[in-house]
Protein backbone atom coordinates (compact mmCIF):
# COMPACT_ATOMS: atom_id res chain seq x y z
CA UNK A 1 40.72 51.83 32.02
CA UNK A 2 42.17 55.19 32.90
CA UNK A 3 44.33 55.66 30.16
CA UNK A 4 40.99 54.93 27.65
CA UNK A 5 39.39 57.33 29.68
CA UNK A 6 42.17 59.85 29.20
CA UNK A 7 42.55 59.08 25.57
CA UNK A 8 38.72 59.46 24.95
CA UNK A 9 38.93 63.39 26.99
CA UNK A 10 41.65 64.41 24.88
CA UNK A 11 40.04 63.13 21.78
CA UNK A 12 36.76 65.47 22.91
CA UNK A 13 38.76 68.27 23.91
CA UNK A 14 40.85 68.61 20.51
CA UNK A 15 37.56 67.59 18.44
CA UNK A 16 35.65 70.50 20.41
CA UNK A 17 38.42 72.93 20.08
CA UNK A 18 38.93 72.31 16.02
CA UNK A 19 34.85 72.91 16.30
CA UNK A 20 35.45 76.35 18.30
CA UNK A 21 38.09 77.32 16.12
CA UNK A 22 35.75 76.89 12.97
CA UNK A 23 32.89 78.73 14.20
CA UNK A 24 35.22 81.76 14.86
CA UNK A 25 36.86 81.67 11.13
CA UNK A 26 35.64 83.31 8.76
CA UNK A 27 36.93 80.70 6.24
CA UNK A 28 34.34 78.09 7.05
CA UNK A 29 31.08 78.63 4.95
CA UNK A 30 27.47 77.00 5.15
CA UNK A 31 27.75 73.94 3.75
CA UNK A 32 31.78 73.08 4.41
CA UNK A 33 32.43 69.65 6.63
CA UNK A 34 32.60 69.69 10.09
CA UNK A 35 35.70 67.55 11.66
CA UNK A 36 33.30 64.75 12.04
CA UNK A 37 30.78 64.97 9.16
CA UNK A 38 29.89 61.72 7.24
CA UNK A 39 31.92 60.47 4.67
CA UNK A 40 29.35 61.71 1.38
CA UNK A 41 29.46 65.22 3.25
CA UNK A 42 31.81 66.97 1.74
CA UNK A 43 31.48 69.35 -1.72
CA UNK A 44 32.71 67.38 -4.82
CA UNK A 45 35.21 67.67 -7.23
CA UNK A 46 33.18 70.23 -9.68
CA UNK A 47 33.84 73.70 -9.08
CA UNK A 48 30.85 75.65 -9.40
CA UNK A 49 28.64 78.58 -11.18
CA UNK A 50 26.23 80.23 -9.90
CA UNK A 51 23.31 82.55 -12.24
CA UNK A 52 19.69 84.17 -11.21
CA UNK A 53 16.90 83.17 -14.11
CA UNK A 54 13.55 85.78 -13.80
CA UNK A 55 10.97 83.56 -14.84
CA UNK A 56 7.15 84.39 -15.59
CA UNK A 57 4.20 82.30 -15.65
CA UNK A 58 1.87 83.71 -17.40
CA UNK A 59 -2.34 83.50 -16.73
CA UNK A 60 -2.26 81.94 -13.59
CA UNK A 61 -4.94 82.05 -11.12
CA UNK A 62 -4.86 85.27 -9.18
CA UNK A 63 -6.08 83.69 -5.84
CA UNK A 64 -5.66 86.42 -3.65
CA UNK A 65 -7.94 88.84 -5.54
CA UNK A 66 -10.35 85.69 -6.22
CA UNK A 67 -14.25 87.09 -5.21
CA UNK A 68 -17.15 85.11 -5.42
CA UNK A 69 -15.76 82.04 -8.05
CA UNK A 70 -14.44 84.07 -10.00
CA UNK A 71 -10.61 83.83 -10.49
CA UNK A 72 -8.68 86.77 -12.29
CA UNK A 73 -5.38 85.77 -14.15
CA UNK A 74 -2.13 87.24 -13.84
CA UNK A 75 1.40 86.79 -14.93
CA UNK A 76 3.26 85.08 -11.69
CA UNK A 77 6.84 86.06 -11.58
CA UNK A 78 9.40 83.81 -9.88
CA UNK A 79 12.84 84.41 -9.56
CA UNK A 80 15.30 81.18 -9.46
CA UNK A 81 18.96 80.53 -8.83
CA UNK A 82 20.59 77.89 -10.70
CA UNK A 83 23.99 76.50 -9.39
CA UNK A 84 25.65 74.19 -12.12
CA UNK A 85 29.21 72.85 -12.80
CA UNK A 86 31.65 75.46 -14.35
CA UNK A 87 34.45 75.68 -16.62
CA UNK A 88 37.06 76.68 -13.97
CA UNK A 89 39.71 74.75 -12.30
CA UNK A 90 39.39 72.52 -9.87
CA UNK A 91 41.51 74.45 -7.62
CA UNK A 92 40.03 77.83 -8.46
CA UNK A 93 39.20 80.07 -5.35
CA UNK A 94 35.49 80.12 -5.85
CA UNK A 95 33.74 82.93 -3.58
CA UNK A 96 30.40 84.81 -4.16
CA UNK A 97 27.80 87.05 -1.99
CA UNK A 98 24.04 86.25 -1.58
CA UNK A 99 22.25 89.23 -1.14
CA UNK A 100 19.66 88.30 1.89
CA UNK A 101 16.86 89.78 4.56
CA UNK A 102 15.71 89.04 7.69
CA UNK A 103 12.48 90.01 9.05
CA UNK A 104 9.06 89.39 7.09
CA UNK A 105 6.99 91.95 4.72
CA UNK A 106 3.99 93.25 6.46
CA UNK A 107 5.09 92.46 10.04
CA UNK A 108 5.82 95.64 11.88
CA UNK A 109 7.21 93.45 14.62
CA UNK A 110 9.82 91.81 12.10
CA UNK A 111 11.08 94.36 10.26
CA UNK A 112 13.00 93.46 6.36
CA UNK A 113 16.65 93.82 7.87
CA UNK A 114 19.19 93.02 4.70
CA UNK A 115 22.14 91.09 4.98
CA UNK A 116 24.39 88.78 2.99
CA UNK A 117 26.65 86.19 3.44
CA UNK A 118 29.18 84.28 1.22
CA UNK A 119 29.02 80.79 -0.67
CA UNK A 120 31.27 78.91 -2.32
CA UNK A 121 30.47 79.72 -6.47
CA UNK A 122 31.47 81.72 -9.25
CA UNK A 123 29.07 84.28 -10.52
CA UNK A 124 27.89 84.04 -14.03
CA UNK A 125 30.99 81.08 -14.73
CA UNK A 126 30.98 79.13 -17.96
CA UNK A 127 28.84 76.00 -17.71
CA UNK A 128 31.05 72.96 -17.96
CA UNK A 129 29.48 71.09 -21.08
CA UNK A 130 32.05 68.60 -22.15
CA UNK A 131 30.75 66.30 -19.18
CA UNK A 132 27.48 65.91 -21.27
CA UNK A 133 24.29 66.61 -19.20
CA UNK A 134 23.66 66.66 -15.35
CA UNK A 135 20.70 65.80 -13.82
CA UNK A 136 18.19 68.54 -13.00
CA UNK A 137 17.20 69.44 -8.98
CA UNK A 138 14.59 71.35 -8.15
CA UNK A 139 14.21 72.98 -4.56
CA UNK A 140 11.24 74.62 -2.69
CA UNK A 141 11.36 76.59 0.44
CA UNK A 142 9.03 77.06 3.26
CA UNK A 143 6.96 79.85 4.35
CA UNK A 144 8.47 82.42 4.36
CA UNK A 145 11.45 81.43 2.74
CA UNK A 146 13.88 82.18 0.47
CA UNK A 147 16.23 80.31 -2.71
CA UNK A 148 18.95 81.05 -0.53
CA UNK A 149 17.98 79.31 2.77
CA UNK A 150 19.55 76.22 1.32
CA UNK A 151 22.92 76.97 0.23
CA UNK A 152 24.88 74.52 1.84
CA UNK A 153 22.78 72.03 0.04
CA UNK A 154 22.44 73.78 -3.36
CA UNK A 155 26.23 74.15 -3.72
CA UNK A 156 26.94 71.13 -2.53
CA UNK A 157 25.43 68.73 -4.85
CA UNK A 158 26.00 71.09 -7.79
CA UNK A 159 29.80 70.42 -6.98
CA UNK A 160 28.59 66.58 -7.63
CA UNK A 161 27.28 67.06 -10.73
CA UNK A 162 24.04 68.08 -10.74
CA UNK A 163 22.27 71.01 -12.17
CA UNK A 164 20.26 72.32 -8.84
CA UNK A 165 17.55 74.91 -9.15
CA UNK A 166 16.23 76.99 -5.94
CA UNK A 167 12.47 78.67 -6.40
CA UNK A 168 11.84 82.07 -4.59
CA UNK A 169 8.21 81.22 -4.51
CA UNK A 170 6.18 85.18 -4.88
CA UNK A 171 4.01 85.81 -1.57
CA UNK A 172 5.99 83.15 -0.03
CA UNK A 173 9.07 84.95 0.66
CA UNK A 174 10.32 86.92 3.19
CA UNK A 175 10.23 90.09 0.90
CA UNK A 176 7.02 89.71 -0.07
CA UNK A 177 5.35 87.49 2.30
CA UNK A 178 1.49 86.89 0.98
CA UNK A 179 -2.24 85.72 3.07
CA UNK A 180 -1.45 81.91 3.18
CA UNK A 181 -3.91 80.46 0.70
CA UNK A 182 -1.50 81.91 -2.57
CA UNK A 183 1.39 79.54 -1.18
CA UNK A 184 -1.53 76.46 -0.51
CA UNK A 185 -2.02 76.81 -4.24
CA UNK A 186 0.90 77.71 -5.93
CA UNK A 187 3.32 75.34 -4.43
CA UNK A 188 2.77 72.41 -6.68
CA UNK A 189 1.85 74.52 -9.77
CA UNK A 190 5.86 76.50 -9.29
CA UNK A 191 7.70 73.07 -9.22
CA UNK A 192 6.64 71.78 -12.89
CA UNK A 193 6.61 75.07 -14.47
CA UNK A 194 10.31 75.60 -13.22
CA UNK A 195 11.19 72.20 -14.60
CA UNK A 196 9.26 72.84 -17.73
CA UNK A 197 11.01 76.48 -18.19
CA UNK A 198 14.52 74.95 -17.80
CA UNK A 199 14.07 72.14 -20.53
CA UNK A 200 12.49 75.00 -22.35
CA UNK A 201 15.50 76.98 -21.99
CA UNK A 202 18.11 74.49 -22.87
CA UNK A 203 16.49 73.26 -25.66
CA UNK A 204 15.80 77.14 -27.15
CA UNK A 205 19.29 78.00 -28.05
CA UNK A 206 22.78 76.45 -28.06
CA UNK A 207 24.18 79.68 -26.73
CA UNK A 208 21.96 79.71 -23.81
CA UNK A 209 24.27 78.70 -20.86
CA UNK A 210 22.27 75.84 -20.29
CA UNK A 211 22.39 74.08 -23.40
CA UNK A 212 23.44 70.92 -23.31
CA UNK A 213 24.14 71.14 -19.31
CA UNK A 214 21.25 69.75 -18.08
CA UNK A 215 19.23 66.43 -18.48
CA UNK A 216 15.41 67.26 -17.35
CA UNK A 217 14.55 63.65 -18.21
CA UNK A 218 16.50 62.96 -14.94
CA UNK A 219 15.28 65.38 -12.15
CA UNK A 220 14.85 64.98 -8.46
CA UNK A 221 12.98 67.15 -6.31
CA UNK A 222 13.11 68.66 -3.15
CA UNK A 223 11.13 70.39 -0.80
CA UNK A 224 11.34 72.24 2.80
CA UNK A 225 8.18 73.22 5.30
CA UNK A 226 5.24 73.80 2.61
CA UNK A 227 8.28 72.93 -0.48
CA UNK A 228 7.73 69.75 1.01
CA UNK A 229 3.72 69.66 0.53
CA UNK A 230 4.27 71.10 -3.11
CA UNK A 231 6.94 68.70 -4.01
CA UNK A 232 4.62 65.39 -2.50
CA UNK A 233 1.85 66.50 -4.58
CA UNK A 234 3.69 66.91 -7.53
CA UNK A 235 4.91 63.66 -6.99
CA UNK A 236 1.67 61.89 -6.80
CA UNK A 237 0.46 62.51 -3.10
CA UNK A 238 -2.88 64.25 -4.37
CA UNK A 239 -4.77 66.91 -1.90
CA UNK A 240 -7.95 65.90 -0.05
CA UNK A 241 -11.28 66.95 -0.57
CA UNK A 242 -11.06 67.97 3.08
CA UNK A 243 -8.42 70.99 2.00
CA UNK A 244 -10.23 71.36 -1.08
CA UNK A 245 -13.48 72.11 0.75
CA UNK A 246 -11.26 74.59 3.35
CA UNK A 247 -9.36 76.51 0.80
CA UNK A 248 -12.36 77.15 -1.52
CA UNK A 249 -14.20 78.85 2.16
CA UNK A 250 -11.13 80.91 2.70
CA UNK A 251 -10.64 82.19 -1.03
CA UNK A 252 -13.73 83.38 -2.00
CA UNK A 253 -14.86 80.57 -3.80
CA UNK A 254 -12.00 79.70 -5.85
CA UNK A 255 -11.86 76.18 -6.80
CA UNK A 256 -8.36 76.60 -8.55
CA UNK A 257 -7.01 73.79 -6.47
CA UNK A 258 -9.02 70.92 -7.13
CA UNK A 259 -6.65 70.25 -10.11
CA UNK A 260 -4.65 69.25 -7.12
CA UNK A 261 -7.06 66.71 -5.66
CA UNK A 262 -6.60 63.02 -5.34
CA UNK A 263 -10.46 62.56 -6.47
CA UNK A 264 -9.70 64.09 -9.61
CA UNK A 265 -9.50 61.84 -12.13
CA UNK A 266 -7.30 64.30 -14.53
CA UNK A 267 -4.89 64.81 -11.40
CA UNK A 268 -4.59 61.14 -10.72
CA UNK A 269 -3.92 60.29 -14.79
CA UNK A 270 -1.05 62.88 -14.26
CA UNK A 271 2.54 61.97 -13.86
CA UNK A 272 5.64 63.36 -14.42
CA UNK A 273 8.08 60.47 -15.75
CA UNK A 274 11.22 63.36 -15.58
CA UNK A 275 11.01 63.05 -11.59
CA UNK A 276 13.27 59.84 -10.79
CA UNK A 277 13.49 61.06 -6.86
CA UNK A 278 11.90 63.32 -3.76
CA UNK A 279 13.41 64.58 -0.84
CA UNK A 280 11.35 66.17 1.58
CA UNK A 281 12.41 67.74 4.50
CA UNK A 282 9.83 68.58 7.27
CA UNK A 283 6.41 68.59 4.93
CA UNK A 284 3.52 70.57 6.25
CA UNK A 285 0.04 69.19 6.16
CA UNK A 286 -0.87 66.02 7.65
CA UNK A 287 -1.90 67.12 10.87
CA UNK A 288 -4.46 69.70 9.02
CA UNK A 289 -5.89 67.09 6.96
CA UNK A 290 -4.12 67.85 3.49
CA UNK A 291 -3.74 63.95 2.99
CA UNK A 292 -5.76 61.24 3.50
CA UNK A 293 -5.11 57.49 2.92
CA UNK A 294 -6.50 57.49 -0.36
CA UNK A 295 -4.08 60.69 -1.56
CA UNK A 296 -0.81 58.84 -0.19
CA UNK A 297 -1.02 56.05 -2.10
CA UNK A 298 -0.38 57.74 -5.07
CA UNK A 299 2.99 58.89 -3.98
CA UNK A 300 4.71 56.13 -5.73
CA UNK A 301 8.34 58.16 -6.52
CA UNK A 302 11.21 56.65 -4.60
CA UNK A 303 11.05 59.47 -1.55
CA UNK A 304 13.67 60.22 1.14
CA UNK A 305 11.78 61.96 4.35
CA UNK A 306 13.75 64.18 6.93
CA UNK A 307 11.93 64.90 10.11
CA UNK A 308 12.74 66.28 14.42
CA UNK A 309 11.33 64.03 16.12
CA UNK A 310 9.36 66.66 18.36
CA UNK A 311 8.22 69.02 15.15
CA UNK A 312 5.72 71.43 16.50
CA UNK A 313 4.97 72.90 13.11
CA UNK A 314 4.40 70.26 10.52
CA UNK A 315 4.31 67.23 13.87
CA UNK A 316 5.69 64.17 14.30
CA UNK A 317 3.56 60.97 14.84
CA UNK A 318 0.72 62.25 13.16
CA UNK A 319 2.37 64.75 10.40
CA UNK A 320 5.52 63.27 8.64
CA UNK A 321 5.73 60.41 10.57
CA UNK A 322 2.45 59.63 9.06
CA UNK A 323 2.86 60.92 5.63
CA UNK A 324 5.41 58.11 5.55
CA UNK A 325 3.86 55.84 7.15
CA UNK A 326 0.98 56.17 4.52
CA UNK A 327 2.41 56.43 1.39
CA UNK A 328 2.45 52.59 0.92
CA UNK A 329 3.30 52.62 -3.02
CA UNK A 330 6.67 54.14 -2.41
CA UNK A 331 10.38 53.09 -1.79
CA UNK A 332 10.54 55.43 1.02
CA UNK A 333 12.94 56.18 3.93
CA UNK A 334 12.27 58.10 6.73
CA UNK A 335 15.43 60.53 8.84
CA UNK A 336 14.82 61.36 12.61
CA UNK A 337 16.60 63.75 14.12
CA UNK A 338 15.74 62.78 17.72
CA UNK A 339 14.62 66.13 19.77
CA UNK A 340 15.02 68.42 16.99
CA UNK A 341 11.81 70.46 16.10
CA UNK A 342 11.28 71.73 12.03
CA UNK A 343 14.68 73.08 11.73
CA UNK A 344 15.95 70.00 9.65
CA UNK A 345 16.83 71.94 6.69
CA UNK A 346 17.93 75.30 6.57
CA UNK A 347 21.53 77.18 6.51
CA UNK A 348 22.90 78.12 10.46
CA UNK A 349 21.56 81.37 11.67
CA UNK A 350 23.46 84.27 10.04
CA UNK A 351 25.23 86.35 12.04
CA UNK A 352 23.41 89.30 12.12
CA UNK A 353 20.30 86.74 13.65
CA UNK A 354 22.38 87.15 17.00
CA UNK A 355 22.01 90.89 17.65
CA UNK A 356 20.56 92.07 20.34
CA UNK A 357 17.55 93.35 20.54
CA UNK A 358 15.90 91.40 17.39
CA UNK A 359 12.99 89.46 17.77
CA UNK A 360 13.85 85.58 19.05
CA UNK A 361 12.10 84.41 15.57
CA UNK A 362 15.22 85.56 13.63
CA UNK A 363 17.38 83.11 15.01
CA UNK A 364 14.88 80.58 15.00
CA UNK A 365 14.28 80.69 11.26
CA UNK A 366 17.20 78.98 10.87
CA UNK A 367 18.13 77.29 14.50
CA UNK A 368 17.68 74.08 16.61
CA UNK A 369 17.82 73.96 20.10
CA UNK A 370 19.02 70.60 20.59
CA UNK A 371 21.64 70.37 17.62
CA UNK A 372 24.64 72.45 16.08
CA UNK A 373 22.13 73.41 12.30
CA UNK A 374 26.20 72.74 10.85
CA UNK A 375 26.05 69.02 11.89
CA UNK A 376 22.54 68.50 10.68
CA UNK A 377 23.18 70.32 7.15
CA UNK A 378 26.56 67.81 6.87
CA UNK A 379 23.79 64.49 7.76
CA UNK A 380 21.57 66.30 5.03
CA UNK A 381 24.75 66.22 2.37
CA UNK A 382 25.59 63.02 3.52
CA UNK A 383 22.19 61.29 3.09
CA UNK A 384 20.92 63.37 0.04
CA UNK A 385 24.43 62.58 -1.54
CA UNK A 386 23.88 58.55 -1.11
CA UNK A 387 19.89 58.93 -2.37
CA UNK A 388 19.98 61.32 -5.42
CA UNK A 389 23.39 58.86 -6.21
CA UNK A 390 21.50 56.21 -6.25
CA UNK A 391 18.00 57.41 -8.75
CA UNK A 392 19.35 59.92 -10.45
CA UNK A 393 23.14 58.13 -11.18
CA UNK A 394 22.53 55.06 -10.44
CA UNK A 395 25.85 55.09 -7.99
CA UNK A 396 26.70 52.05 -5.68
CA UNK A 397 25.27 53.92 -2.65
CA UNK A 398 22.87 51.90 -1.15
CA UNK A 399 25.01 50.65 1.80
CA UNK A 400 24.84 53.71 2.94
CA UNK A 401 20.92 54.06 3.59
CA UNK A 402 21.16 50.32 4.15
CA UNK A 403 21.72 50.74 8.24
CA UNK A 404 20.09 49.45 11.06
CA UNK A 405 17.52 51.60 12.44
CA UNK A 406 18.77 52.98 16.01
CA UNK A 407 21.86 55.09 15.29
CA UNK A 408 22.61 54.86 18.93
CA UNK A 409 22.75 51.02 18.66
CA UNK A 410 26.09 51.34 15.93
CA UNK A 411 28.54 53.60 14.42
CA UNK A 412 26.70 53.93 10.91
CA UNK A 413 28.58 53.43 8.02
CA UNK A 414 30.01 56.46 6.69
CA UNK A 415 30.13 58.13 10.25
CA UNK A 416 33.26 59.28 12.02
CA UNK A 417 33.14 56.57 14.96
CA UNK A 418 31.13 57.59 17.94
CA UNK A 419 29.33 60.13 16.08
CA UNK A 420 26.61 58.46 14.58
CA UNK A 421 24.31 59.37 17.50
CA UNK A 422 20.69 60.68 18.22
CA UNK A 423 18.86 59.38 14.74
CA UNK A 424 16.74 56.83 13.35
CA UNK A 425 16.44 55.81 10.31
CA UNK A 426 13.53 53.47 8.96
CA UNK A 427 13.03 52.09 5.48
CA UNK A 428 9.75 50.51 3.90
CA UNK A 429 9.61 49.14 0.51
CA UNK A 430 6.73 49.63 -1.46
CA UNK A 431 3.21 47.10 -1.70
CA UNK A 432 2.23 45.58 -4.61
């Protein structure tokens, strides 16, 4: 019994030191595996490109300067990164800086504080076409946000084969953070026009980077915070008439998003058959009544859920717990970080979040109190890995998400032993 015991200490000590020794190094990046991160965790064998797309939607509802029912247009622009397999060597030294702020526009108590930090990509690298196509992913950020708050999942399946796409959604992000009701609407109008402008794109010239890269008929999407309420309505999940009612009272009038509505008829007729898979981490709106019973069951997309059990922005029990519970047409899973709050997605705090002096908000963009953000991002590449695998490439993953539900109970497959600890993960399939 004592020499276990001493063979279990030094086992923590030289796993805790190798973890020490990381967070000082400058070598590890967001995204990189951790000595004990789960078996799908780590990048893939694609080296990777990285290029910024300006996009513009034109004659969209101008909902913040709505007055009285009547909407003025405007041309919405969004900016988007696209990360995509390259034409480099496998063993190239890939290295590139994302330009970044802190803070929030408008808040004199956050001010914009610019910063940047390095990922693993190639700037402007030729796309790898000889593969044929990759599937498409889509991401959406929270509010505020950013395309960047992501990386270390945008990279990483992009190095598996995917085409991934991350939205800065405009008055959503920190640079230009807008009055609420513009990201309300906007959400789930951004996701299909960014999957309609890249199929647009590739198909518009075979000297367009993208030509021939990327398969649109197979696209997943994914969604943080309120990327997670655009991304479930997109999918199916239509709005109440509960939110419809509220939004129209705090925009003037505007009745823009009853397109949106699950008592539409036009909304409900509506489905995308490109979108094979959804991942959505932390999704905002139950608790305020954006969903009722009737809206959920139209979800009927195969739909992975990541949640903190003690979320005190979108909640638990009665906010994603719920959306899951609810959404009764679809193969869905639900992740539980047990004790984590709505953290479950982002990059680590950057480095300049730990100055003194800045507001505690800065490093709680991006922070969890009860878990290392490095460890949850490598669960997130892990999971995300095994479910995209399996609808978008049809890959022999499923024994990975086929676990029983206390992680506490068993090492999970795929988990460095004895580290499989503090989640739950439930499964329903869908009714007839």
């Amino acid at each position: 019994m004592k020499n276990s015991y001493l063979i279990i200490t030094s086992f923590l000590v030289v796993l805790l030191s190798s973890i020490s020794i990381i967070a000082q190094d400058k070598s590890f990046l967001y995204g990189d595996a951790l000595p004990d991160a789960p078996e799908l965790a780590p990048r893939g064998a694609y080296t990777i490109g990285v290029r910024t797309l300006n996009l513009v939607h034109k004659n969209q509802v101008d909902v913040l300067n709505s007055k009285k029912g009547i909407d003025p247009l405007y041309d919405r622009p969004l900016t988007v990164e696209v990360w995509y397999p390259a034409a480099l060597p496998a063993d190239t030294d890939a290295s590139v800086i994302y330009n970044e702020v802190m803070g929030s526009s408008n808040d004199s108590l956050r001010p914009l504080i610019p910063f940047t930090f390095e990922g693993r990509a190639v700037r402007d690298a030729d796309p790898l076409v000889s593969e044929g196509a990759f599937p498409l992913v889509v991401v959406s950020h929270g509010y505020v946000g950013t395309r960047y708050i992501m990386s270390y999942l945008t990279e990483n399946l992009a190095s598996k084969g995917y085409v991934v796409v991350a939205i800065d959604h405009t008055d959503s992000t920190f640079k230009d953070a807008g009055p609420f009701q513009s990201t309300l609407l906007n959400r789930a109008i951004d996701i299909p026009f960014v999957i309609d402008q890249i199929e647009t794109i590739e198909k518009s010239s075979q000297t367009n980077f993208l030509s021939g890269l990327v398969d649109t008929q197979t696209t997943a999407i994914i969604g943080y915070s309120m990327g997670g309420y655009g991304v479930l309505n997109v999918a199916g999940a239509g709005y109440s008439d509960g939110l419809t009612a509220f939004f129209t009272g705090m925009t003037g009038g505007s009745t823009a998003i009853i397109k949106h509505a699950a008592s539409n008829p036009a909304y409900k007729a509506k489905k995308d058959p490109r979108i094979k898979a959804v991942v959505a981490f932390a999704p905002w709106g139950m608790e305020r009544g954006v969903w009722d019973a009737e809206g959920l069951k139209g979800l009927k997309t195969p739909t992975f859920f990541v949640a903190g059990s003690q979320d005190d922005i979108s909640g638990y029990e009665k906010g994603i717990k719920a959306i899951y519970t609810g959404a009764i047409h679809a193969d869905r899973y639900l992740l539980t970080y047990k004790n984590a709050r709505h953290n479950v997605a982002p990059n680590p705090p950057p480095s300049e979040a730990l100055a003194p002096g800045l507001h505690i908000d800065e490093y709680y963009r991006y922070a969890e109190p009860s878990w290392d953000e490095r460890r949850i991002n490598n669960i997130n590449q892990h999971f995300v890995t095994a479910f995209l695998g399996i609808h978008l490439k049809q890959e022999d993953y499923q024994s990975y998400l086929d676990l029983q539900k206390d992680s506490n109970e068993k090492d999970w497959l795929g988990f460095v032993p004895r580290s499989s600890t503090g989640m739950e993960l439930l499964h329903a399939l869908p009714k007839p």
